[in-house]
Protein backbone atom coordinates (compact mmCIF):
# COMPACT_ATOMS: atom_id res chain seq x y z
CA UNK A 1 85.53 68.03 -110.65
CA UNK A 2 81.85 69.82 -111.57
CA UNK A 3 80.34 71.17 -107.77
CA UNK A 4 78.15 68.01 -106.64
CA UNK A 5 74.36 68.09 -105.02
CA UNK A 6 74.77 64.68 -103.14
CA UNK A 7 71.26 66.34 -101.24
CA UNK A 8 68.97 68.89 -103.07
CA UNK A 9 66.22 70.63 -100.83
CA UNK A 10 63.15 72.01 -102.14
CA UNK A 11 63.35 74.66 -104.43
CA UNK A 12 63.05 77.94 -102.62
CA UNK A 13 61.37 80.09 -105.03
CA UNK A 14 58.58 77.62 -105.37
CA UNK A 15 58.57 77.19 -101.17
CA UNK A 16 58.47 80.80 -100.89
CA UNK A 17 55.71 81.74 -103.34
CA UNK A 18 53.88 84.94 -102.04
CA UNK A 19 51.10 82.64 -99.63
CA UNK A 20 47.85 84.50 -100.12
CA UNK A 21 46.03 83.05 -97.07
CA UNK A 22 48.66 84.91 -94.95
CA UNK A 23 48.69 87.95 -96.77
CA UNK A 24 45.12 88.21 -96.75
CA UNK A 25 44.54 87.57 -93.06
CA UNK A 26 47.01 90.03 -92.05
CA UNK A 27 45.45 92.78 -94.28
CA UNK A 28 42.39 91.88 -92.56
CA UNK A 29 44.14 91.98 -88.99
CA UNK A 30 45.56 95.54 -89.95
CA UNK A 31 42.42 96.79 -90.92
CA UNK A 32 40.52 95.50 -88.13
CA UNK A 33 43.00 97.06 -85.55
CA UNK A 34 42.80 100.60 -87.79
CA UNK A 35 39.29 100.77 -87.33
CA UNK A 36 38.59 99.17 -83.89
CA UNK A 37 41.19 99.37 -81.79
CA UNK A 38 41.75 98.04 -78.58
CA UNK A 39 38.34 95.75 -79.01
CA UNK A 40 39.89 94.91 -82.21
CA UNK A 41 42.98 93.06 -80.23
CA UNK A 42 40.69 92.02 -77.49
CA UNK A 43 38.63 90.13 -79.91
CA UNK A 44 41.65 88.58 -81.87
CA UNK A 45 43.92 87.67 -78.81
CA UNK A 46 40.70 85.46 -77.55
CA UNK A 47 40.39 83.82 -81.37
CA UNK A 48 44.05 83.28 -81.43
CA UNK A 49 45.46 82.66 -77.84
CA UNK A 50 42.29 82.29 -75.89
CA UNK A 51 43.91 85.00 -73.52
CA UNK A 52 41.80 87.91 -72.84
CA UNK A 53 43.01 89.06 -69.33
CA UNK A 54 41.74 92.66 -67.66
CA UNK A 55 44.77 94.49 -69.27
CA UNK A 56 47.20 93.40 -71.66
CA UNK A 57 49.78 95.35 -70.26
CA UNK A 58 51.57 93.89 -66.84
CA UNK A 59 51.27 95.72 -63.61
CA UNK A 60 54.82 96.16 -61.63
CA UNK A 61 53.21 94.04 -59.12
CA UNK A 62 52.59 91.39 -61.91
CA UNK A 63 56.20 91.62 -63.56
CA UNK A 64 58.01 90.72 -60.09
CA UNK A 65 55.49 88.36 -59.08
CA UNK A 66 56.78 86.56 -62.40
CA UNK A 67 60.42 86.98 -61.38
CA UNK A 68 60.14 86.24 -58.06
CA UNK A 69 59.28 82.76 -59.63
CA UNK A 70 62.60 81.90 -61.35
CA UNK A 71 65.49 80.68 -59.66
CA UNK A 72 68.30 82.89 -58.60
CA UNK A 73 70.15 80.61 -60.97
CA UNK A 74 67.48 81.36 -64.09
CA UNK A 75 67.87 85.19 -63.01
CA UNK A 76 71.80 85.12 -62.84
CA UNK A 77 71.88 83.43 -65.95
CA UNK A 78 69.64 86.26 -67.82
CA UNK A 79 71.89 88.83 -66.64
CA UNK A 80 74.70 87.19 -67.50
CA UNK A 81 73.58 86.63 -71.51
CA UNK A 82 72.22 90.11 -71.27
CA UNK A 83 75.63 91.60 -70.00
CA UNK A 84 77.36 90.18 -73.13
CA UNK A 85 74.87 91.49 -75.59
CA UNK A 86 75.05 94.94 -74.05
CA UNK A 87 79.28 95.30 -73.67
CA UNK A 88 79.29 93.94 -77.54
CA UNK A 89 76.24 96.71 -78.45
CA UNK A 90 78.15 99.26 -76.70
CA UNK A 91 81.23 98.30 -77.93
CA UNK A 92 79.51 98.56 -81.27
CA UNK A 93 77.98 102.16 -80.54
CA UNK A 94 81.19 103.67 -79.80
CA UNK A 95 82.38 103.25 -83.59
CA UNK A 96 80.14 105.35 -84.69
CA UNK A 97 80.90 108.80 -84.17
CA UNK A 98 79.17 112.23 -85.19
CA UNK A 99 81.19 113.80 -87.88
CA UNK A 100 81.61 118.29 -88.50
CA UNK A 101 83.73 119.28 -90.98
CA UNK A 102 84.73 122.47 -93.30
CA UNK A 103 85.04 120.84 -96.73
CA UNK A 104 85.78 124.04 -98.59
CA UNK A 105 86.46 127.41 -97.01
CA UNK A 106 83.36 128.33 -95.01
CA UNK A 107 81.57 125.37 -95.99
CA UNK A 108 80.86 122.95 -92.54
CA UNK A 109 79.18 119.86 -93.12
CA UNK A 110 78.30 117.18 -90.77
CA UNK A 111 75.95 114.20 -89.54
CA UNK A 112 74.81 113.71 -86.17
CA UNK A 113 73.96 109.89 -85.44
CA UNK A 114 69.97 110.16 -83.80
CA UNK A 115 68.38 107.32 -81.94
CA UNK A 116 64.44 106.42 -82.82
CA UNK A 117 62.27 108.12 -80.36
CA UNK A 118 60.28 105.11 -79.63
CA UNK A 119 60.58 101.00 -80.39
CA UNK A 120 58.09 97.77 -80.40
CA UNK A 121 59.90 94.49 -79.69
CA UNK A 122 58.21 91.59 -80.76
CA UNK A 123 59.45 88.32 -78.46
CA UNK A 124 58.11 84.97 -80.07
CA UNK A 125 56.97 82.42 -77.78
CA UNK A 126 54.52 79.98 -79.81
CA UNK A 127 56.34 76.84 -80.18
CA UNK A 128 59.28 77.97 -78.09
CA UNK A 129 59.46 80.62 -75.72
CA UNK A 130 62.45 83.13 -76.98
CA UNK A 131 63.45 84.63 -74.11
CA UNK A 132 66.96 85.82 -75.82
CA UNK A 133 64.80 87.59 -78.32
CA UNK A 134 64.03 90.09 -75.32
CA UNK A 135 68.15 90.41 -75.10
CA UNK A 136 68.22 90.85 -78.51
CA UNK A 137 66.03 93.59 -79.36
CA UNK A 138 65.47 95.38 -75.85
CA UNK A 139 69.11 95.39 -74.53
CA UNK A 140 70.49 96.51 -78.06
CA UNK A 141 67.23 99.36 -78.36
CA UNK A 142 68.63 100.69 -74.44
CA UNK A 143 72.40 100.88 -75.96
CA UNK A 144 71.28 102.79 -78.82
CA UNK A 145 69.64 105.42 -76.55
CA UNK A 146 65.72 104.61 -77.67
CA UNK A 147 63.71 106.93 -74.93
CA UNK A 148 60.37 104.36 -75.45
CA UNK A 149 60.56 100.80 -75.50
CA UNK A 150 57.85 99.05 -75.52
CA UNK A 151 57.86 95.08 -75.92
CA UNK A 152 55.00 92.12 -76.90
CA UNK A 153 54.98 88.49 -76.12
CA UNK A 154 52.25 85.95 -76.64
CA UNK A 155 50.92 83.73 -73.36
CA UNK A 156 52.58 80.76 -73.11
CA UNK A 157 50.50 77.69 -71.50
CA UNK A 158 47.74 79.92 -70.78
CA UNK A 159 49.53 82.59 -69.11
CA UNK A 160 53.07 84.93 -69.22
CA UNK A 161 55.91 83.29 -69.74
CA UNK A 162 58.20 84.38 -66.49
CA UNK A 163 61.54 84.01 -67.72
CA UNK A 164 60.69 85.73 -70.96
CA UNK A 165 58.84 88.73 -68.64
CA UNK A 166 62.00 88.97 -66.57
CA UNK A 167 64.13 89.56 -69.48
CA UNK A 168 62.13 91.99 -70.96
CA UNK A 169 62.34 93.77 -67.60
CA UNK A 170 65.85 93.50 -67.09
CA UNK A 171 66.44 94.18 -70.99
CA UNK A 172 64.99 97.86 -70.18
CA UNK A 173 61.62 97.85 -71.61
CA UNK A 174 59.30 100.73 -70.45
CA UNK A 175 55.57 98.85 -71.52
CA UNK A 176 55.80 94.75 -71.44
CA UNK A 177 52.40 93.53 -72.55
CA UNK A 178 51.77 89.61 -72.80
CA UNK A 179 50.07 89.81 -76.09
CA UNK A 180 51.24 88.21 -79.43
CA UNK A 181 50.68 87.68 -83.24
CA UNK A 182 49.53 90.37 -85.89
CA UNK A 183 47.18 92.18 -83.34
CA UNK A 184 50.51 93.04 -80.93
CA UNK A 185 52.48 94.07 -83.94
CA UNK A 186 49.46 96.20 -85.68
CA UNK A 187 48.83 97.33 -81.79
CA UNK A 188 52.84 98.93 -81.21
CA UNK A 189 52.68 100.35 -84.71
CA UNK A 190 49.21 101.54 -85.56
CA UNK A 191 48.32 102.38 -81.87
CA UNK A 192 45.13 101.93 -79.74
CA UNK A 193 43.28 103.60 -77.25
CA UNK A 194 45.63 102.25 -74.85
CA UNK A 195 48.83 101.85 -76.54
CA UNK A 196 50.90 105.00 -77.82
CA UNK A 197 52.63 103.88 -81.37
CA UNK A 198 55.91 103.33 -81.89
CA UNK A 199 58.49 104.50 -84.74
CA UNK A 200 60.06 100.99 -85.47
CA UNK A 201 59.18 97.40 -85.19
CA UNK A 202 61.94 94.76 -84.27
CA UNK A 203 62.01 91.23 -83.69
CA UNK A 204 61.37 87.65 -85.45
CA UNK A 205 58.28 85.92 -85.57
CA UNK A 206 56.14 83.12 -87.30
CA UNK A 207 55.02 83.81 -91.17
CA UNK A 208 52.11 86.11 -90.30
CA UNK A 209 54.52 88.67 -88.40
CA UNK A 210 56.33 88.86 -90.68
CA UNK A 211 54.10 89.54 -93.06
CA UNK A 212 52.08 92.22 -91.05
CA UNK A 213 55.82 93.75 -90.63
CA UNK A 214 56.28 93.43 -94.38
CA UNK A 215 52.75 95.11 -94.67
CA UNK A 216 53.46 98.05 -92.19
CA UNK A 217 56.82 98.85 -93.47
CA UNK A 218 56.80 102.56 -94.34
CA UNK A 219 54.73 103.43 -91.89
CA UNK A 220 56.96 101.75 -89.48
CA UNK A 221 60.88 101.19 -89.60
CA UNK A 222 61.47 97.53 -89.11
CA UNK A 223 64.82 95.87 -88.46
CA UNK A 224 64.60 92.84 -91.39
CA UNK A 225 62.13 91.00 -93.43
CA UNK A 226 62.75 87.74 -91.56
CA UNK A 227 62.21 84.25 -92.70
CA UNK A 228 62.71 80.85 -91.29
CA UNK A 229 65.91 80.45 -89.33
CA UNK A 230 68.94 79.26 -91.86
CA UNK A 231 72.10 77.32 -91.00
CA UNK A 232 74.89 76.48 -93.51
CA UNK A 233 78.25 74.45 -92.41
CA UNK A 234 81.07 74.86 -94.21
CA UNK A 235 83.89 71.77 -93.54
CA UNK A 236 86.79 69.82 -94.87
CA UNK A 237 88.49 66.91 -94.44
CA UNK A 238 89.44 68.13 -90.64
CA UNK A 239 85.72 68.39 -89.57
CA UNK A 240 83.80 65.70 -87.25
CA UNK A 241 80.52 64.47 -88.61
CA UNK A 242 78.87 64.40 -85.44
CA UNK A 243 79.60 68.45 -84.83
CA UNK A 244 78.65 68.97 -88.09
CA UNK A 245 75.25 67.06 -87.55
CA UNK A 246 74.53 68.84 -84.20
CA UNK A 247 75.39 72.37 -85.80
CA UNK A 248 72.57 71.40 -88.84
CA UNK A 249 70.18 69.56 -86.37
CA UNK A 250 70.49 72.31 -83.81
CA UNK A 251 68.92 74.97 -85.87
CA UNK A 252 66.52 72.78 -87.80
CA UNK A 253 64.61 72.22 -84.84
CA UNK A 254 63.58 75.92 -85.22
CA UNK A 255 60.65 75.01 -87.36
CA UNK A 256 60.15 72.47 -90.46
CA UNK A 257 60.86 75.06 -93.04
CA UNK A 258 63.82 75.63 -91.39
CA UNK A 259 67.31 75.63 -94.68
CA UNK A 260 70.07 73.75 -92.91
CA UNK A 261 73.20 72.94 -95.49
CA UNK A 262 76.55 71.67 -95.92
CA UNK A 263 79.01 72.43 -98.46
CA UNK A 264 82.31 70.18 -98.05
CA UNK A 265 85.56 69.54 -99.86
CA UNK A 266 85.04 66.10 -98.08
CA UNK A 267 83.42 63.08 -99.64
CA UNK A 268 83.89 61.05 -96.76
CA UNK A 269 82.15 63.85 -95.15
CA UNK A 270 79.52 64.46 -97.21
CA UNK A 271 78.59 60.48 -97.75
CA UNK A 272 78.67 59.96 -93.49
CA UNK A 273 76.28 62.79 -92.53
CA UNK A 274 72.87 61.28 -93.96
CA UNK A 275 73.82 58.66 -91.72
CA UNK A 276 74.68 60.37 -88.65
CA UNK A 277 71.57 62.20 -88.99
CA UNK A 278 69.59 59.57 -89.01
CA UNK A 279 71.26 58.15 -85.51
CA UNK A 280 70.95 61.64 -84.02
CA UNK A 281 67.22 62.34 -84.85
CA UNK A 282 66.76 58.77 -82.86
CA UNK A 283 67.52 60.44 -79.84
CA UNK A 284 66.85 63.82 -80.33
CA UNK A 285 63.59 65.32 -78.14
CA UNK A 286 62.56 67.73 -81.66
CA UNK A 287 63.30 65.04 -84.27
CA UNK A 288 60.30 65.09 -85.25
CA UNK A 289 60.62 69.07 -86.33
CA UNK A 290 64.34 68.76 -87.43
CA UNK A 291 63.86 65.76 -89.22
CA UNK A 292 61.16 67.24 -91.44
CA UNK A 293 62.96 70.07 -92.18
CA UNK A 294 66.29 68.28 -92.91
CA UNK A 295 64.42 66.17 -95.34
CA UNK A 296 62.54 69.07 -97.13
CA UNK A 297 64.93 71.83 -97.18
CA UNK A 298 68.53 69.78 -96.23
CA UNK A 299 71.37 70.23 -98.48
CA UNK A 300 74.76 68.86 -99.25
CA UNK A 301 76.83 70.11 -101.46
CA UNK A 302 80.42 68.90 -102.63
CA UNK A 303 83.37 71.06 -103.63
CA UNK A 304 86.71 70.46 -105.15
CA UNK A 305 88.38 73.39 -103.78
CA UNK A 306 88.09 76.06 -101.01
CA UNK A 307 87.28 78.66 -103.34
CA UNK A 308 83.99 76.47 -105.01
CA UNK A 309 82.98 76.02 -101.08
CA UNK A 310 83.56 79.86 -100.94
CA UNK A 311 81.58 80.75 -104.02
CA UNK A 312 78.75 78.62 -103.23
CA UNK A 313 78.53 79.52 -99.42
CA UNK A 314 78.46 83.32 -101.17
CA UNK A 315 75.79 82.58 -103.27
CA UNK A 316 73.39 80.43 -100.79
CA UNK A 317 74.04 84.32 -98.30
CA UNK A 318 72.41 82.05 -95.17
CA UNK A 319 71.89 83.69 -91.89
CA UNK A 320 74.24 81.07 -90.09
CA UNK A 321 77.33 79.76 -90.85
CA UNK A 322 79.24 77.64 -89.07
CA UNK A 323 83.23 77.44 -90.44
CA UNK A 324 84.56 73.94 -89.38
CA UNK A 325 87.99 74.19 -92.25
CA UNK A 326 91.67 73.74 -91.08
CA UNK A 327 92.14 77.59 -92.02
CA UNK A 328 88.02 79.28 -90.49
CA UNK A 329 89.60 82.90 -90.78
CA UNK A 330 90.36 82.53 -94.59
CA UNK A 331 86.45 82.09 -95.11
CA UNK A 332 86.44 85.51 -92.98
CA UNK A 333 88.78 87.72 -95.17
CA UNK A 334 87.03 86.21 -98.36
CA UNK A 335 83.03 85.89 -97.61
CA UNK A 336 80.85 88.29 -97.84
CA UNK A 337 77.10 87.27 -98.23
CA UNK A 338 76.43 86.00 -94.17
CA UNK A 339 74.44 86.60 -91.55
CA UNK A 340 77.21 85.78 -88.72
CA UNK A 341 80.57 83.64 -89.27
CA UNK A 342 81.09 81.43 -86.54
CA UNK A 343 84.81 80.11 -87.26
CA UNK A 344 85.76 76.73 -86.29
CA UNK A 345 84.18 73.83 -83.77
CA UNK A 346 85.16 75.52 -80.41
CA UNK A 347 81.75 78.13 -81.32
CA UNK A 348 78.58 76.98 -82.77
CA UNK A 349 75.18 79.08 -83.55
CA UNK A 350 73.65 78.64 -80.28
CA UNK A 351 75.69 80.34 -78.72
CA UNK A 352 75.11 83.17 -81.01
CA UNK A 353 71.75 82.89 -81.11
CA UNK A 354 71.19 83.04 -76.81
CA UNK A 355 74.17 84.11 -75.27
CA UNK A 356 77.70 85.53 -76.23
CA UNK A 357 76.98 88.69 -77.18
CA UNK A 358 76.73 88.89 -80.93
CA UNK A 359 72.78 89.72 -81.94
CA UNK A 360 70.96 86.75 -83.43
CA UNK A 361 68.33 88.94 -85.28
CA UNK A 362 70.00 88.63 -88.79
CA UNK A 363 69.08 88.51 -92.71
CA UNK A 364 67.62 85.20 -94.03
CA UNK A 365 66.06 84.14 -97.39
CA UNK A 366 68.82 86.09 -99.12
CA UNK A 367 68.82 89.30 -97.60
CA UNK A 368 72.78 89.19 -96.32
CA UNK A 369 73.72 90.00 -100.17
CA UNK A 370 72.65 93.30 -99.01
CA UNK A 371 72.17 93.76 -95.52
CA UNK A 372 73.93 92.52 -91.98
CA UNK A 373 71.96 91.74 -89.06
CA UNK A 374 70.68 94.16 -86.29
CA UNK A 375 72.80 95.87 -84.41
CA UNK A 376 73.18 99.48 -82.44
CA UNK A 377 73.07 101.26 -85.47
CA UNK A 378 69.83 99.80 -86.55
CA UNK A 379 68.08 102.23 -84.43
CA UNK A 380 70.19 105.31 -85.06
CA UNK A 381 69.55 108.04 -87.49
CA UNK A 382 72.31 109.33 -89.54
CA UNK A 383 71.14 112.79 -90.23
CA UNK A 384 72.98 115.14 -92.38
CA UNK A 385 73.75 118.66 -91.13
CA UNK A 386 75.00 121.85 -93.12
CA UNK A 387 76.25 125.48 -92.20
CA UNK A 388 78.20 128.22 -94.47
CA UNK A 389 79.08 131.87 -94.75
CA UNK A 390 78.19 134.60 -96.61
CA UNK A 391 81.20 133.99 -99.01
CA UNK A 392 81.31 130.11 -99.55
CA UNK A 393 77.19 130.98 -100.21
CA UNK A 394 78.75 132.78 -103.28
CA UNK A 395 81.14 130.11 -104.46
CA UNK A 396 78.61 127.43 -104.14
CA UNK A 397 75.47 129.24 -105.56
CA UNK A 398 77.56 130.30 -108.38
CA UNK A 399 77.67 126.43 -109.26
CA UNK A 400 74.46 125.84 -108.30
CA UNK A 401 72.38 128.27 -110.21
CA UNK A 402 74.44 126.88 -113.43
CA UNK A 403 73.56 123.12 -112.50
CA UNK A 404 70.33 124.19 -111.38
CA UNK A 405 69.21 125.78 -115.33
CA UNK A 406 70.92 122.54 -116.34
CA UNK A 407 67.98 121.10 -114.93
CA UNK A 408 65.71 123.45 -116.01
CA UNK A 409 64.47 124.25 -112.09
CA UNK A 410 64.21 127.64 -111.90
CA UNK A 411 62.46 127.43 -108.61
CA UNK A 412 66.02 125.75 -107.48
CA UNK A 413 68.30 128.43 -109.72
CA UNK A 414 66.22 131.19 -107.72
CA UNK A 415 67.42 130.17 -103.68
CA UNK A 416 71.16 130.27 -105.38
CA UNK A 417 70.18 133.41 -107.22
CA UNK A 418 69.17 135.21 -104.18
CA UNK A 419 71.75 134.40 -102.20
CA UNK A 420 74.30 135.62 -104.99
CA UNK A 421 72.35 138.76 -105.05
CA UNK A 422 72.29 139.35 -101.35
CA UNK A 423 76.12 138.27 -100.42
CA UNK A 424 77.81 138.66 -103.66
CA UNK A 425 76.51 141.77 -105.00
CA UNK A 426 75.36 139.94 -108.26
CA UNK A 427 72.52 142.02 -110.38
CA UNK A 428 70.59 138.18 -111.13
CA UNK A 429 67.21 138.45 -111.58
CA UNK A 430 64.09 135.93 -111.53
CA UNK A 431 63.89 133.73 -114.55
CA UNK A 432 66.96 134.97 -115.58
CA UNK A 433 68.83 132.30 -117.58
């Protein structure tokens, strides 16, 4: 049978049409911050936030007066999420390795694996407060051996958000400043009076963010051009409706633009879920946020076969997805357009996204056909090294001054020239062809 759409969402490319508004405003918002600086944020945290304390940047006094808040249970718990992202980052760091190595006879080439100098970590805390973001970015930045980390978060019901403070300041950061939107992220990478600039931007964030990230890429390394949070099930005839339900529902709530999809070899499957849904959002406290965006952007899609499920799964390349199949690690030697696989019903996305150790920073809006998620290596360097003697500098150059009047760069033909004069005795003079 022809793959079936029993539920269509809106068509992306028309939802994600360049929105001028936002694209405007943050040009404006960069600008404003170029020229003004720290009055420039002052002036745009009170229009956004309303929060204009005495300094942006928390005292040590402030940060453990914000800890010393939490329970030792909220505390143990951070720590506990945080160890698991940093033994996975590590664990990650340690397969990369610096490389030296003679390729021809007095020829040594190498790479040497560099981390940034300096990082801004953008933690979102609008409609929720994302303390694992601070996990996320922070921990993963520390791993990778960043010697500045600075991090941003937006007040939260007038005021810092303490659990998403204390993981910043357990994560490692060196600056923690509760200030959000466009005039943080133009702050960390343009720089103020007050605040140094950094070499990278990382972290997720609401439309505008992400756009100002978009706009100061180049200047700025970022991690990802994120979009709304994605989540794509993948089941069969062994799968439960209400996990599946859950799984989509559970990431939904993220925001009302939020993709959440099924592809299923089921029918019986595919025909229970609108139904299921519908019972779940009764009871569910953000129905009102997953239920618009499971009516918008919600998809299910039937397959005859594994391998249609696989090919269509490959060419949706969503951030999430969840493999609920009698046979999850086939979908792991054959995918490869995903954020993170999360194979079979014992693991879902949540706990990916806050606490087992994988990073939940990842490519959405069809970035995993070409990139993975962040990780250690995000923010290391792979810089290219080279060293030779006096004789390989005569077997190479001899090549090179050949390739180079290929080219027709005689600047280029001269460096081998002289070198094949100086080592190899060679009467070659300038311009010489």
């Amino acid at each position: 049978m022809a793959i079936e759409f029993i539920k269509t969402g809106i068509d992306l490319n028309v939802a994600d049409e360049a929105d001028s508004k936002v694209r405007e405003t943050v040009e404006q918002i960069l600008d404003d911050v170029r020229v003004n600086g720290d009055i420039a944020v002052r002036k745009l945290s009170d229009k956004f936030d309303r929060w204009t304390p005495e300094s942006f940047r928390l005292s040590d006094k402030e940060i453990h007066d914000l800890i010393n808040t939490l329970s030792q249970q909220a505390i143990d718990d951070i720590q506990f999420a945080q160890a698991q992202v940093r033994g996975f980052a590590q664990i990650q760091k340690d397969s990369l390795r610096d490389v030296e190595v003679e390729t021809l006879p007095g020829v040594t080439l190498g790479h040497r694996n560099i981390p940034v100098n300096s990082v801004g970590c953008y933690v979102p805390g609008g409609r929720y407060p994302m303390v694992a973001s601070a996990h996320m970015s922070i921990v993963t930045a520390k791993v990778a051996g960043v010697s500045r980390i600075i991090a941003c978060t937006p007040p939260n019901e007038g005021g810092p958000h303490a659990a998403t403070i204390a993981a910043m300041h357990m994560a490692g950061a060196d600056e923690i400043y509760c200030l959000g939107g466009v005039q943080s992220v133009a702050a960390m990478a343009i720089g103020t009076e007050t605040i140094d600039p950094v070499a990278m931007l990382v972290g997720p964030g609401n439309a505008y963010v992400a756009e100002a990230k978009r706009q100061l890429y180049g200047q700025v390394g970022i991690d990802l051009f994120a979009g709304p949070t994605e989540i794509l099930v993948v089941a069969d005839e062994t799968s439960d409706v209400e996990v599946v339900v859950v799984d989509l529902l559970g990431q939904a709530e993220h925001g009302p633009n939020s993709p959440a999809a099924l592809i299923t070899t089921s029918r019986d499957l595919a025909e229970a879920v609108p139904q299921e849904v519908k019972r779940q959002l009764e009871v569910l406290p953000t129905a009102e946020i997953a239920g618009e965006a499971w009516d918008v952007y919600g998809q299910i899609i039937l397959c005859d076969t594994r391998e249609e499920m696989l090919k269509e799964a490959d060419r949706l390349a969503y951030e999430h997805v969840e493999i609920l199949t009698s046979e999850p690690r086939w979908f792991l030697e054959n995918m490869t357009n995903y954020g993170a696989l999360f194979l079979g019903p014992e693991t879902n996305v949540s706990y990916g996204d806050k606490v087992i150790g994988t990073n939940h920073t990842l490519p959405t809006k069809g970035a995993a056909n070409y990139t993975g998620g962040l990780w250690v290596g995000k923010f290391m360097k792979t810089c290219t090294f080279q060293e030779i003697t006096e004789e390989a500098s005569v077997l190479v150059g001899d090549y090179c001054s050949r390739l180079c009047e290929i080219e027709r760069f005689w600047g280029h033909k001269e460096q081998a020239d002289l070198r094949l004069r100086r080592y190899g005795g060679r009467n070659i003079g300038i311009g010489s062809r």
